[in-house]
C-alpha atoms as a PDB file:
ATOM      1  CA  UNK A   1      96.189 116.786 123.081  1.00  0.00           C
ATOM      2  CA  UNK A   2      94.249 113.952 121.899  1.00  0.00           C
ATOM      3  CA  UNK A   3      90.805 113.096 120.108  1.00  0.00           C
ATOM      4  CA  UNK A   4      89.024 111.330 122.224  1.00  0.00           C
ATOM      5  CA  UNK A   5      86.066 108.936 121.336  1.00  0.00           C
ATOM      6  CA  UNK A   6      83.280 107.206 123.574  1.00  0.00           C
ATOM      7  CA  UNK A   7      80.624 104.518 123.181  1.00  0.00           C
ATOM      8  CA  UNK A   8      80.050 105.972 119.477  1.00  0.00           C
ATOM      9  CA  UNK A   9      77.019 104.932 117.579  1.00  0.00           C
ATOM     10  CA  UNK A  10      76.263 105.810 114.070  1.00  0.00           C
ATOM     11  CA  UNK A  11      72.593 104.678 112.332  1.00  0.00           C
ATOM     12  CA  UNK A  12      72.129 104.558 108.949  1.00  0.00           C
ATOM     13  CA  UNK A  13      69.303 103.366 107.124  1.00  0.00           C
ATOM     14  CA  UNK A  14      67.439 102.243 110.842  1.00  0.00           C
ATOM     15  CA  UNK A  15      70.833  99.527 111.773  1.00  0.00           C
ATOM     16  CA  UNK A  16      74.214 101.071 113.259  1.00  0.00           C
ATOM     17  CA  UNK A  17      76.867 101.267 110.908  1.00  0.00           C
ATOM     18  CA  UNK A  18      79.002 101.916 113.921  1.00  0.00           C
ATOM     19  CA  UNK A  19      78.299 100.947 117.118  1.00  0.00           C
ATOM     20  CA  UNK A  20      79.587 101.037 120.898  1.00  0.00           C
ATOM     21  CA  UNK A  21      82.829 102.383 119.131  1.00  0.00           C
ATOM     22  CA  UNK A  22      85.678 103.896 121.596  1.00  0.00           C
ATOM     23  CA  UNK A  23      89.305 105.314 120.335  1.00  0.00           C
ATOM     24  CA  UNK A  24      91.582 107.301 121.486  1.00  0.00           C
ATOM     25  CA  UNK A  25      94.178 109.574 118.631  1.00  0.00           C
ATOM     26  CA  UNK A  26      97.201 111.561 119.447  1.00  0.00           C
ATOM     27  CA  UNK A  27      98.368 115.038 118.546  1.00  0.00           C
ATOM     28  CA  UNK A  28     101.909 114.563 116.606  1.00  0.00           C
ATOM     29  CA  UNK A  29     101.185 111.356 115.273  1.00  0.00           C
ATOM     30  CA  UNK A  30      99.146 110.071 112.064  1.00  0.00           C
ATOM     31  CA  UNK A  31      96.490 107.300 112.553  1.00  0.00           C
ATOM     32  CA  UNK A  32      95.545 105.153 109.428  1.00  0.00           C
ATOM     33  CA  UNK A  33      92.133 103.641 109.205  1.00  0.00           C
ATOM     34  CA  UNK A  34      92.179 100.459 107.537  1.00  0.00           C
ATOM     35  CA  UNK A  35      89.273  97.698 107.092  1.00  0.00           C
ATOM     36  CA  UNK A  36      87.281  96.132 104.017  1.00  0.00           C
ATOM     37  CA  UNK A  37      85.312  97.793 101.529  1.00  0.00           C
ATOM     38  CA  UNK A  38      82.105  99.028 103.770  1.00  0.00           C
ATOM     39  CA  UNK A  39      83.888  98.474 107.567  1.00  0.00           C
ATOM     40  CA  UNK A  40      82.569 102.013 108.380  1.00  0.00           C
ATOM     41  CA  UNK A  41      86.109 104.189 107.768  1.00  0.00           C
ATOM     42  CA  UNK A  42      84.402 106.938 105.763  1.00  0.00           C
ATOM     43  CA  UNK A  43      80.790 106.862 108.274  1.00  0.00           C
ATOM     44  CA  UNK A  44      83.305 107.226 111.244  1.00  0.00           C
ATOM     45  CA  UNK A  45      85.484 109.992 109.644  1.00  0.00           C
ATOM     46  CA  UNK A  46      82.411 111.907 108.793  1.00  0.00           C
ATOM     47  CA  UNK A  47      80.870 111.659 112.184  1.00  0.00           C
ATOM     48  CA  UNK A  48      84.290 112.624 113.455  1.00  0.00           C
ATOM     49  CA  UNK A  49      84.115 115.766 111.116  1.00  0.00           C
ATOM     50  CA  UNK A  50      80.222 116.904 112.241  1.00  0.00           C
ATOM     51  CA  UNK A  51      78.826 115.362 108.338  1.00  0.00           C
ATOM     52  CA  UNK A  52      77.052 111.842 109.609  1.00  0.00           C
ATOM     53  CA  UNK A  53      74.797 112.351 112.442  1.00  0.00           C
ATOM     54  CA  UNK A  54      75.463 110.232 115.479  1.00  0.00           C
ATOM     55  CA  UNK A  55      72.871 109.042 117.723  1.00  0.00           C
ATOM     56  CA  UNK A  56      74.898 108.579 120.168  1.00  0.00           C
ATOM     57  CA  UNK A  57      78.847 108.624 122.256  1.00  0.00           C
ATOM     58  CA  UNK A  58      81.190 111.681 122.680  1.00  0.00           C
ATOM     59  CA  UNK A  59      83.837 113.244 120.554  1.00  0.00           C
ATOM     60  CA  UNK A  60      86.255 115.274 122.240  1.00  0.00           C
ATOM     61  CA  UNK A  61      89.477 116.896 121.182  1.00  0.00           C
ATOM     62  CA  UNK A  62      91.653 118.205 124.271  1.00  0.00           C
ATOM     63  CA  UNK A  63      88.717 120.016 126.193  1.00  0.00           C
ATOM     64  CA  UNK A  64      86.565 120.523 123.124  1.00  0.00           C
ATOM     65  CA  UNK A  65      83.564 118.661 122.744  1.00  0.00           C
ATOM     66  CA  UNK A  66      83.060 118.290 118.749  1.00  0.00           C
ATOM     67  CA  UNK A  67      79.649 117.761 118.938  1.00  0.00           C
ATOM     68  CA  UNK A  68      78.664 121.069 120.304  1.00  0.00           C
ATOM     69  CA  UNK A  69      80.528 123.299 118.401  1.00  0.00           C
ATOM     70  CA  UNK A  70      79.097 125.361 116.076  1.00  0.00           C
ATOM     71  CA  UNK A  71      80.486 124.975 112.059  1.00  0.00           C
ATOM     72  CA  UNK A  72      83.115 128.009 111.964  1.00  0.00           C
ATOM     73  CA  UNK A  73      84.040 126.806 115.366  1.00  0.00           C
ATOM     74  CA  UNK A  74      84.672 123.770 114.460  1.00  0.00           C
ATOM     75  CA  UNK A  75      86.062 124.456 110.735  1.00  0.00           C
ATOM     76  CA  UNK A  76      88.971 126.046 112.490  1.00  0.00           C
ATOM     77  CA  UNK A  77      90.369 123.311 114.933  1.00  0.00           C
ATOM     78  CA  UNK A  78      89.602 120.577 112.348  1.00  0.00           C
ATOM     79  CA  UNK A  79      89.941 120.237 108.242  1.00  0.00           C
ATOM     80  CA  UNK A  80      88.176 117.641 106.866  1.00  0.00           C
ATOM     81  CA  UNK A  81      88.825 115.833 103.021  1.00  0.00           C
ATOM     82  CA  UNK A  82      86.138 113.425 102.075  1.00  0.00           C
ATOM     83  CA  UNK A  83      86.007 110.718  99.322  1.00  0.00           C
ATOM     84  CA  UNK A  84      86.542 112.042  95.519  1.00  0.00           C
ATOM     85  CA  UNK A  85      86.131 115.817  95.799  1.00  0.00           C
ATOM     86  CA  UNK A  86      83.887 116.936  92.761  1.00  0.00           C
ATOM     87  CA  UNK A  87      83.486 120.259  91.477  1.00  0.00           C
ATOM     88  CA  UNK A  88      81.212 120.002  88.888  1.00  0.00           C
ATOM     89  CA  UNK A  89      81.182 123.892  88.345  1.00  0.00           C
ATOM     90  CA  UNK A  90      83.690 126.095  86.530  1.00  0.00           C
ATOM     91  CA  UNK A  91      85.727 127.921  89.544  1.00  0.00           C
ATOM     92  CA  UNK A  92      89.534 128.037  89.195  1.00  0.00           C
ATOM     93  CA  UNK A  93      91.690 126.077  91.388  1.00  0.00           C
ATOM     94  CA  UNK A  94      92.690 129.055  93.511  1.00  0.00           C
ATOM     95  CA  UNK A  95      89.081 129.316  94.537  1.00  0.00           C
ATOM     96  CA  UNK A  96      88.039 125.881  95.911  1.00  0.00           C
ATOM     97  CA  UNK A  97      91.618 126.183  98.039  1.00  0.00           C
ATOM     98  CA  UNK A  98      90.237 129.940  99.394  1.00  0.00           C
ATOM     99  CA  UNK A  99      87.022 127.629 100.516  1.00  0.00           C
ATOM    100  CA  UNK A 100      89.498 126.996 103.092  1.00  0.00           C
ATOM    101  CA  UNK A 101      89.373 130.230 104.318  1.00  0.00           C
ATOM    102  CA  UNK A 102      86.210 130.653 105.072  1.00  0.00           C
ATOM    103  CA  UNK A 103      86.089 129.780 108.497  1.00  0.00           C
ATOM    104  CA  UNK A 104      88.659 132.498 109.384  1.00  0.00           C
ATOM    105  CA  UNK A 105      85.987 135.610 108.100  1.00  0.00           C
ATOM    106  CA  UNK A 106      85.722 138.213 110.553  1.00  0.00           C
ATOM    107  CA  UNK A 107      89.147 137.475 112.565  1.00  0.00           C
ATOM    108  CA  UNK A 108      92.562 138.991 112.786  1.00  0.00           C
ATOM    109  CA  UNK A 109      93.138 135.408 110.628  1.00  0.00           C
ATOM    110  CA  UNK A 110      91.867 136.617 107.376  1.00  0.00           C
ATOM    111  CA  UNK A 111      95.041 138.940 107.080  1.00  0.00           C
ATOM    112  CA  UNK A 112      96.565 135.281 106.262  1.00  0.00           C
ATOM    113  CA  UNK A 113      94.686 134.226 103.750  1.00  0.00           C
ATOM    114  CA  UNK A 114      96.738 135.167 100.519  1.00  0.00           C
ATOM    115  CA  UNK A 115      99.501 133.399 102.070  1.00  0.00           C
ATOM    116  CA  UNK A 116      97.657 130.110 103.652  1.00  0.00           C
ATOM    117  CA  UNK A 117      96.393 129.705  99.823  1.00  0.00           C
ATOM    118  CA  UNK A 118      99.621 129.883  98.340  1.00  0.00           C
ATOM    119  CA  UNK A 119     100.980 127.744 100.985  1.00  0.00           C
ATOM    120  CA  UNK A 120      98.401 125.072  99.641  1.00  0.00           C
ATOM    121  CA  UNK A 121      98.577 125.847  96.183  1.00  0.00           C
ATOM    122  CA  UNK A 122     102.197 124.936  96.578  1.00  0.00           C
ATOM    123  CA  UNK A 123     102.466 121.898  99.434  1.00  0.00           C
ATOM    124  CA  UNK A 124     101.043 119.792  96.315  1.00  0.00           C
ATOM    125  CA  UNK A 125     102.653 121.707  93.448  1.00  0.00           C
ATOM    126  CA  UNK A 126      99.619 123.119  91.686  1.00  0.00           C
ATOM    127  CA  UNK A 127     101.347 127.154  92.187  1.00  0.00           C
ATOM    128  CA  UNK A 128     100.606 127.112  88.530  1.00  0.00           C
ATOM    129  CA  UNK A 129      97.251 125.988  88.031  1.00  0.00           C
ATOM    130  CA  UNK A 130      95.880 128.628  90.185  1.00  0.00           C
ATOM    131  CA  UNK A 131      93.636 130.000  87.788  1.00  0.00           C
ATOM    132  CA  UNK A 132      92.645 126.782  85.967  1.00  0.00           C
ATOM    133  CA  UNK A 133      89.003 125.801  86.217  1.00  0.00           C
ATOM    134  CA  UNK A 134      88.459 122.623  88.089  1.00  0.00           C
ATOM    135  CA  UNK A 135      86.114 121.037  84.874  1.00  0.00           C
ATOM    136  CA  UNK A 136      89.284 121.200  82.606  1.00  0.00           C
ATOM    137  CA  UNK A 137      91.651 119.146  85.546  1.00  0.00           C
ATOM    138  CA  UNK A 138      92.081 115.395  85.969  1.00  0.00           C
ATOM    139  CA  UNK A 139      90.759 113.545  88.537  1.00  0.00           C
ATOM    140  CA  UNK A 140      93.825 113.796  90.412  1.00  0.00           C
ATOM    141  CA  UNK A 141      94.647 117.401  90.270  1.00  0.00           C
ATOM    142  CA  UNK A 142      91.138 117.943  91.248  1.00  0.00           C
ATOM    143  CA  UNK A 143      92.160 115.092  94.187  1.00  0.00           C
ATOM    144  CA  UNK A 144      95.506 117.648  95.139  1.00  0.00           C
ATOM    145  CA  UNK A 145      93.170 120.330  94.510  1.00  0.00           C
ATOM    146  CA  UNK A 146      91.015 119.721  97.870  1.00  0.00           C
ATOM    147  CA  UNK A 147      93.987 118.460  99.982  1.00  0.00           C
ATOM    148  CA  UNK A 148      95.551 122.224  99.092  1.00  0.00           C
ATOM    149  CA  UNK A 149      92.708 123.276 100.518  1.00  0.00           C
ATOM    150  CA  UNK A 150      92.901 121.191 103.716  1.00  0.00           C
ATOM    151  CA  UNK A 151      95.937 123.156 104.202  1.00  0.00           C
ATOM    152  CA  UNK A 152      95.422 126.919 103.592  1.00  0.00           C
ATOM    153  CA  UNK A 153      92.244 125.913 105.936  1.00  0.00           C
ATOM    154  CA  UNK A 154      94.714 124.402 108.726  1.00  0.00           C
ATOM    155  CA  UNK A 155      97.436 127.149 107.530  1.00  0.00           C
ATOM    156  CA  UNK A 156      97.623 129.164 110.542  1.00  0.00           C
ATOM    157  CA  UNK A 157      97.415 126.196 113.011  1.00  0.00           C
ATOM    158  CA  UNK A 158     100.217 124.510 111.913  1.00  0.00           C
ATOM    159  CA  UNK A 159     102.154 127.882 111.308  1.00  0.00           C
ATOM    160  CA  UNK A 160     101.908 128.552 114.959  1.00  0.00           C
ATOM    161  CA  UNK A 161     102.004 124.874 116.066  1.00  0.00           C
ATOM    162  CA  UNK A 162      98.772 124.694 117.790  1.00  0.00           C
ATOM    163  CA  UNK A 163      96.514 121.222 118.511  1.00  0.00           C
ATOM    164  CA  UNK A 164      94.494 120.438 115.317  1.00  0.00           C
ATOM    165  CA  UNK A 165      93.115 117.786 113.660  1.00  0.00           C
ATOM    166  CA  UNK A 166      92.949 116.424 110.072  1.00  0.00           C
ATOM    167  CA  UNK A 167      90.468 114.085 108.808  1.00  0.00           C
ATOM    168  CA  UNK A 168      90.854 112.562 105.279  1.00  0.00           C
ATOM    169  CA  UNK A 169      89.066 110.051 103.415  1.00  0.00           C
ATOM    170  CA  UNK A 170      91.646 108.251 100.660  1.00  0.00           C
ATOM    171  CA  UNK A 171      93.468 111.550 100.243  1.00  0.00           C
ATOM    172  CA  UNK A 172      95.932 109.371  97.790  1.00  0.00           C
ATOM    173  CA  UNK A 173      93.003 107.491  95.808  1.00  0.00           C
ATOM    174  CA  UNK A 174      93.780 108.719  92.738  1.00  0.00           C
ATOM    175  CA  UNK A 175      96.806 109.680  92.531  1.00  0.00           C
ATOM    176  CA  UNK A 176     100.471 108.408  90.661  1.00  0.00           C
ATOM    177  CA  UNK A 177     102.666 107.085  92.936  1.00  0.00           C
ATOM    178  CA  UNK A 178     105.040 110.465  93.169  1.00  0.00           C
ATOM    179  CA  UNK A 179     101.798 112.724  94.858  1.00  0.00           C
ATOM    180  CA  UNK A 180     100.975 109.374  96.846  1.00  0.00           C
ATOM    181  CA  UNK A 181     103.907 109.825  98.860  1.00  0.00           C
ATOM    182  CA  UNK A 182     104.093 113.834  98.369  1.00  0.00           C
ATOM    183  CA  UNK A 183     100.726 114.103 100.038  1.00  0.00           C
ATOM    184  CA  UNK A 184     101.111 111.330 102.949  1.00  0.00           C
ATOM    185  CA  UNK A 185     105.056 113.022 103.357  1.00  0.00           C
ATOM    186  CA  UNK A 186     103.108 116.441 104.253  1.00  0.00           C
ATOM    187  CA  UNK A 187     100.786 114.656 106.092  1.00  0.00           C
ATOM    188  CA  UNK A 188     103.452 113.104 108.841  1.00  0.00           C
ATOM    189  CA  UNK A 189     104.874 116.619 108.377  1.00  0.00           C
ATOM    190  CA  UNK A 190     101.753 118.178 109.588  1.00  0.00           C
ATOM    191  CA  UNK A 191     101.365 115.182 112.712  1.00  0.00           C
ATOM    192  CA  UNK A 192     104.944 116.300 113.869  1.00  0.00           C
ATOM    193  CA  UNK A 193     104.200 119.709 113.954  1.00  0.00           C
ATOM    194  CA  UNK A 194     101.442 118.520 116.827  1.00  0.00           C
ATOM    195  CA  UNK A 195      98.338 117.903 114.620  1.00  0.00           C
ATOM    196  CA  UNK A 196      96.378 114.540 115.031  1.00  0.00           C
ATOM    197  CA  UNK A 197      96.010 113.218 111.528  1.00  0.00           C
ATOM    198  CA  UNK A 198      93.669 110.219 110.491  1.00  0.00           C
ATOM    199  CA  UNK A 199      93.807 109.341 107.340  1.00  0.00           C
ATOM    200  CA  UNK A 200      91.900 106.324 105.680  1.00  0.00           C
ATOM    201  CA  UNK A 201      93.862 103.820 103.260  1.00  0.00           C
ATOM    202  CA  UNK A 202      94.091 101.021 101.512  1.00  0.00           C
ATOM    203  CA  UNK A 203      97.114 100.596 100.767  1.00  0.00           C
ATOM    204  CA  UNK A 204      98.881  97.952 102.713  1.00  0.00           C
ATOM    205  CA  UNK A 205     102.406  99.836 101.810  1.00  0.00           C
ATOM    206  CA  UNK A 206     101.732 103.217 102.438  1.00  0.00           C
ATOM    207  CA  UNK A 207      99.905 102.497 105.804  1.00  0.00           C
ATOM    208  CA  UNK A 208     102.977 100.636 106.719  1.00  0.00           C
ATOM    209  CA  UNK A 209     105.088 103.362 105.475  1.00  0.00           C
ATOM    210  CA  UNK A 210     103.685 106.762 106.703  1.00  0.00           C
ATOM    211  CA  UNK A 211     101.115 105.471 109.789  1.00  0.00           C
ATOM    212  CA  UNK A 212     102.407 105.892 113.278  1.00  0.00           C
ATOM    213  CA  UNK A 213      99.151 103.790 114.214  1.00  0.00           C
ATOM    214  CA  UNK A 214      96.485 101.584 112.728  1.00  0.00           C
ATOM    215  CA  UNK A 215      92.892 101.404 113.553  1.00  0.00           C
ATOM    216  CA  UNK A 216      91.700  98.303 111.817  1.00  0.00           C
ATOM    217  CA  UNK A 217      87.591  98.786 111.832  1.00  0.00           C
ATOM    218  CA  UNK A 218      85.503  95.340 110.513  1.00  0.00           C
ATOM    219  CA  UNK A 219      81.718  95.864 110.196  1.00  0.00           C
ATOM    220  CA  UNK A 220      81.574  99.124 112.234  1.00  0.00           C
ATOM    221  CA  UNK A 221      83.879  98.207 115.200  1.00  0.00           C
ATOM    222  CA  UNK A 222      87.594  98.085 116.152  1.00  0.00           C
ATOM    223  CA  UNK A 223      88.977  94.951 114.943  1.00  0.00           C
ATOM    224  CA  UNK A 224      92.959  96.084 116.156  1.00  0.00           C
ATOM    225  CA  UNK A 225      94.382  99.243 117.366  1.00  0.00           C
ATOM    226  CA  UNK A 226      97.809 100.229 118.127  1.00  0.00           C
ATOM    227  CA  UNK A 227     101.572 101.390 116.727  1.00  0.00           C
ATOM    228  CA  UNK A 228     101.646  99.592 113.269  1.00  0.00           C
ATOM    229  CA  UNK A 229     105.060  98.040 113.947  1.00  0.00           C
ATOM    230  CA  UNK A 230     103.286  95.794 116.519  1.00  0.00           C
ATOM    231  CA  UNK A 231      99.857  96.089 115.139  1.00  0.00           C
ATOM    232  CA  UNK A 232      99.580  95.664 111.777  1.00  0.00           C
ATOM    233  CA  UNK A 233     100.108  92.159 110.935  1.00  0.00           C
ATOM    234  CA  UNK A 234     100.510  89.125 108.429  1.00  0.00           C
ATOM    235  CA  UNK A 235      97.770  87.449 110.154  1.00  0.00           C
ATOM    236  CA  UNK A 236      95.449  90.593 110.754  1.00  0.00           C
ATOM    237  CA  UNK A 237      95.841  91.266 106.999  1.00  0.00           C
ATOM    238  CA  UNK A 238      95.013  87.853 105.999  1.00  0.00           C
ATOM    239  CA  UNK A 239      92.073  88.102 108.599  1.00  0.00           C
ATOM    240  CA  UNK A 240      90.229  91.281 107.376  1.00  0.00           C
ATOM    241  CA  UNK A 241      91.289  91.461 103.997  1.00  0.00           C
ATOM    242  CA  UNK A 242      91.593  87.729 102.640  1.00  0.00           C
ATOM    243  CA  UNK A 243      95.013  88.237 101.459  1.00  0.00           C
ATOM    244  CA  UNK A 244      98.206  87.284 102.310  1.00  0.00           C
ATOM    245  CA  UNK A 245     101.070  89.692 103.226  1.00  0.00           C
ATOM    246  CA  UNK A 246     104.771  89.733 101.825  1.00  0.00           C
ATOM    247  CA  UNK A 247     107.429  91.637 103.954  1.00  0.00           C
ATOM    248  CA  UNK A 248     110.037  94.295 103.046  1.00  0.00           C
ATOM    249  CA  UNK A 249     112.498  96.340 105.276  1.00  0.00           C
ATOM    250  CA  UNK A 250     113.194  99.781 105.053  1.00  0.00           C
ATOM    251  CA  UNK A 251     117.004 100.766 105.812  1.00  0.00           C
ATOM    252  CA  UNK A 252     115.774 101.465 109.393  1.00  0.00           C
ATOM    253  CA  UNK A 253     114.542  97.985 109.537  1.00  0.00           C
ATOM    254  CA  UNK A 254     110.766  98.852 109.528  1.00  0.00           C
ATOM    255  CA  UNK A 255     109.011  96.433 108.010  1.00  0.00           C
ATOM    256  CA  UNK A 256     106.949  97.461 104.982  1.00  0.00           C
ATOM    257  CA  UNK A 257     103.547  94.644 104.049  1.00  0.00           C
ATOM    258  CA  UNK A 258     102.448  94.313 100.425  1.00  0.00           C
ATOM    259  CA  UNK A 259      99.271  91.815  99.437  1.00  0.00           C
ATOM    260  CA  UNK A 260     100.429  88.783  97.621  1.00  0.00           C
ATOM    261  CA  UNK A 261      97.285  88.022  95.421  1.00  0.00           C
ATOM    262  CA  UNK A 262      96.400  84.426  95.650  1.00  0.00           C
ATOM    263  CA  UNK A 263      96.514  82.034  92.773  1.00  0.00           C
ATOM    264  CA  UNK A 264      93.380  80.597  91.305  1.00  0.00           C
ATOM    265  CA  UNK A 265      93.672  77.304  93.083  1.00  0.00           C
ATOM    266  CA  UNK A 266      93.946  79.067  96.598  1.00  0.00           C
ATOM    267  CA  UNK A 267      91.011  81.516  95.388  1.00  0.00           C
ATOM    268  CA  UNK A 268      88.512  78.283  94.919  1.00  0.00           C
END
């Protein structure tokens, strides 16, 4: 099953922030937005999820057309993490993960609930802050927090290996380098299981790392798409980033791209 995209357009602000865009994701493998600082990765995640209006394209996942569903409908085929969750109130952890529940009120599903919010609680090792409030955390439990969340929501999807899709905006922003690769190791985890993850990035490392593909967006359209072996690029990175790339190679012989920052000279 795949989400499916069409001659998307996205206004903001009376100009298109996206527009004429087509893409195409599969189920069982993660996709990793990448593109400069305003390219349109968090306007097109959010029209994805149903939270920017689009004027006008279709989104489709297997038969499903995204745009038509109604909120609970759609809250329980896809789980959506946007840019620095805030919770500027005094619930406890627990809470904001059962907020991933909601979707499932009124269904045999709720009979999982207990369990889908443990199973988040723990995926990012916050069992024990369950009953913390979120105004005495750090900015990066609060960050592990809302991807626990994203997976009590998801819980009984990817227990019974159904289709379903993740969106997340810089799920790894602020975290240390250990829950970096904890959260994108679930992630791929999740994908093989048969989800379609998209996850944005910026991280030249990790995308190389984790991403089975790469959607590079520059000023609201597709600059590059494809598997990031064969995709992501010295020369693409250098092109939509102004940087230049070193190499590594995993044991597998993947190769891993890291930004070189330039010198002053090469800056002027």
């Amino acid at each position: 099953m795949s989400l499916t995209l069409t001659d998307l357009s996205v206004p903001r602000g009376g100009r298109p922030l996206i527009e004429g865009l087509s893409m195409t994701a599969s189920a069982g493998r993660m996709l990793v937005l990448l593109g400069a600082n305003g390219a349109g990765k968090s306007t097109l995640l959010g029209a994805i999820a149903g939270t920017v209006p689009v004027r006008r394209g279709e989104i489709r996942f297997g038969g499903l057309d995204l745009r038509r569903m109604g909120a609970a409908d759609l809250a329980r085929c896809r789980a959506f993490m946007a840019q620095a969750p805030e919770s500027p109130f005094a619930f406890c952890a627990s809470d904001i993960v059962a907020l991933g529940r909601l979707c499932h009120a009124g269904t045999p599903l709720v009979l999982n609930d207990a369990a889908a919010i443990l199973a988040g609680l723990e995926a990012v090792g916050m069992r024990g802050f369950a009953r913390r409030s979120m105004t005495t955390l750090s900015g990066g439990e609060r960050q592990r927090i809302a991807f626990a969340r994203v997976i009590a929501q998801m819980h009984d999807c990817s227990r019974a290996g159904t289709a379903h899709l993740l969106l997340l905006d810089e799920p790894v922003a602020s975290l240390d380098p250990q829950h970096q690769h904890q959260v994108l190791q679930t992630l791929q985890a999740i994908a093989r299981r048969g989800a379609a993850v998209i996850v944005a990035l910026h991280d030249l490392s990790l995308a190389s790392i984790y991403g089975d593909d790469v959607m590079v967006l520059e000023q609201g359209r597709v600059l590059a798409t494809g598997p990031v072996e064969t995709t992501l690029t010295p020369g693409l990175v250098e092109r939509t980033f102004g940087v230049r790339t070193g190499i590594a190679l995993r044991p597998d012989g993947r190769a891993i791209l890291h930004a070189i920052p330039q010198s002053g000279s090469e800056a002027a």
